[in-house]
Protein backbone atom coordinates (compact mmCIF):
# COMPACT_ATOMS: atom_id res chain seq x y z
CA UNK A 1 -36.83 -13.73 -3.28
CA UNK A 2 -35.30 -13.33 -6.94
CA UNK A 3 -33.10 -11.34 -8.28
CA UNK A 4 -33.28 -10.63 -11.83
CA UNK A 5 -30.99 -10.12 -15.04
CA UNK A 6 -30.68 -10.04 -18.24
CA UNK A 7 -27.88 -11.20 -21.18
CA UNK A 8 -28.17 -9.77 -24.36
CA UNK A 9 -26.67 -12.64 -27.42
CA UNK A 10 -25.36 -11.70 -30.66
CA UNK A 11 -26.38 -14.86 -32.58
CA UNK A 12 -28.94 -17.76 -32.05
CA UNK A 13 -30.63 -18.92 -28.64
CA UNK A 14 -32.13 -21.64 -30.19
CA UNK A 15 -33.77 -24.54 -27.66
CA UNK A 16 -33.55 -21.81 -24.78
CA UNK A 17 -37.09 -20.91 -23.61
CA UNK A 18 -39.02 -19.91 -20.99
CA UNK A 19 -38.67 -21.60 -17.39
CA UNK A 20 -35.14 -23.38 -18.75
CA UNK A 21 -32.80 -23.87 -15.66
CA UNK A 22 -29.85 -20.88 -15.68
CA UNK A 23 -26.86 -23.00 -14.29
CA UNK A 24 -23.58 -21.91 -13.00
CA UNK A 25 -20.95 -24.76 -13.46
CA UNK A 26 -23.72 -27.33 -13.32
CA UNK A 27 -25.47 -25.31 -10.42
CA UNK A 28 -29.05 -24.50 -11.03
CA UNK A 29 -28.98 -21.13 -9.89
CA UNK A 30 -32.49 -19.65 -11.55
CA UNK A 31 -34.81 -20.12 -14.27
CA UNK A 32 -35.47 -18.13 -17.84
CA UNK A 33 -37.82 -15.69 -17.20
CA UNK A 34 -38.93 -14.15 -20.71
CA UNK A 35 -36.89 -14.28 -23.79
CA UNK A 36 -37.14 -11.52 -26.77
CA UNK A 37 -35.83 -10.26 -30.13
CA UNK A 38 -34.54 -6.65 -30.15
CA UNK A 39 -33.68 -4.23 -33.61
CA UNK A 40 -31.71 -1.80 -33.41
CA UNK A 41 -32.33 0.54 -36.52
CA UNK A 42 -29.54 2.49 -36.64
CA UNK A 43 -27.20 -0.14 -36.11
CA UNK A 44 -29.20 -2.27 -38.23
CA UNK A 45 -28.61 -5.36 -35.80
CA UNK A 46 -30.28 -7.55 -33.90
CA UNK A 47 -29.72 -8.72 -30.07
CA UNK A 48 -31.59 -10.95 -27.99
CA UNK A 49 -32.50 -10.19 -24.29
CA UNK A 50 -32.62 -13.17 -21.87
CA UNK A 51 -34.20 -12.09 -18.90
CA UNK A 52 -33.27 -14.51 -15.88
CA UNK A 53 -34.49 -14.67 -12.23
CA UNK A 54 -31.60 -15.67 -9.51
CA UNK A 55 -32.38 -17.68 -6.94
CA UNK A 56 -29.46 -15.65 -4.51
CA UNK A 57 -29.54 -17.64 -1.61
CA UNK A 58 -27.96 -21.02 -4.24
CA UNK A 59 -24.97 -18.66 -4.57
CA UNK A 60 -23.00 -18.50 -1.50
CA UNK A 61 -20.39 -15.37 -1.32
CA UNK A 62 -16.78 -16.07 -0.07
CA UNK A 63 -15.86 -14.93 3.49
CA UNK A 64 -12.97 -13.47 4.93
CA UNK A 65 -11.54 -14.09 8.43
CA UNK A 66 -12.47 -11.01 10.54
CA UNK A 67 -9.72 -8.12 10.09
CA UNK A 68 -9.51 -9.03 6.42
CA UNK A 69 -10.17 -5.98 4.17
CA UNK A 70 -9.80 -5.96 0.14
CA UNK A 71 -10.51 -2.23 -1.23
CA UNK A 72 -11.14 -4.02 -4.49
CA UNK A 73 -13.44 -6.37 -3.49
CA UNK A 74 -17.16 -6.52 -4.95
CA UNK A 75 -20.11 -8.39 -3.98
CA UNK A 76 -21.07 -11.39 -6.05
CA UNK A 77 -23.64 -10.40 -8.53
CA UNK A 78 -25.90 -12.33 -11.13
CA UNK A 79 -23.77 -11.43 -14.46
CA UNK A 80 -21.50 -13.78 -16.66
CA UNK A 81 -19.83 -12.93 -19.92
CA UNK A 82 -18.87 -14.50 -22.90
CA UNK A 83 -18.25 -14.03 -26.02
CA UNK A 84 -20.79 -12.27 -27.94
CA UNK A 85 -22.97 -12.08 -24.82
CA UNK A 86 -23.00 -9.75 -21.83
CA UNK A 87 -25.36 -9.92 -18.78
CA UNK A 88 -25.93 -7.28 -16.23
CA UNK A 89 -28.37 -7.02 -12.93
CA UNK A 90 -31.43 -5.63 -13.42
């Protein structure tokens, strides 16, 4: 099972293609699963969708002793960040 996502970059994704490893701190977590070129008239800009599939089970969540409760904790989720790029889950 795969989960998939997608980052959306601002400038060049030169040498990134289709079936390129997606690597978390040297992890390989997934693979490139299409990459596209996106206008946006009104803005008059361009952004490029990177659409990944995550491999869940090579990304192992944190666990809390038994009793333990956070109100602000999240589940781990495919997205990074960056500057100039954003990802979210599909």
């Amino acid at each position: 099972m795969t989960l998939g996502a997608v980052c959306y970059f601002d400038g060049s994704v030169g040498g990134l293609s289709v079936g390129a490893p997606v690597c978390v701190s040297g992890v390989k977590v997934g693979t490139v699963a299409d990459v596209r070129l996106r206008y946006y008239s009104k803005a008059d800009e361009i952004k490029i969708p990177v659409f990944l599939e995550i491999e869940p089970e090579k990304i192992e969540r944190e666990r809390r002793p038994a009793g333990i409760r956070r109100k602000d904790s999240r589940c781990l989720s495919p997205g990074v960040s960056g500057p100039g790029w954003k990802c979210r889950a599909l």
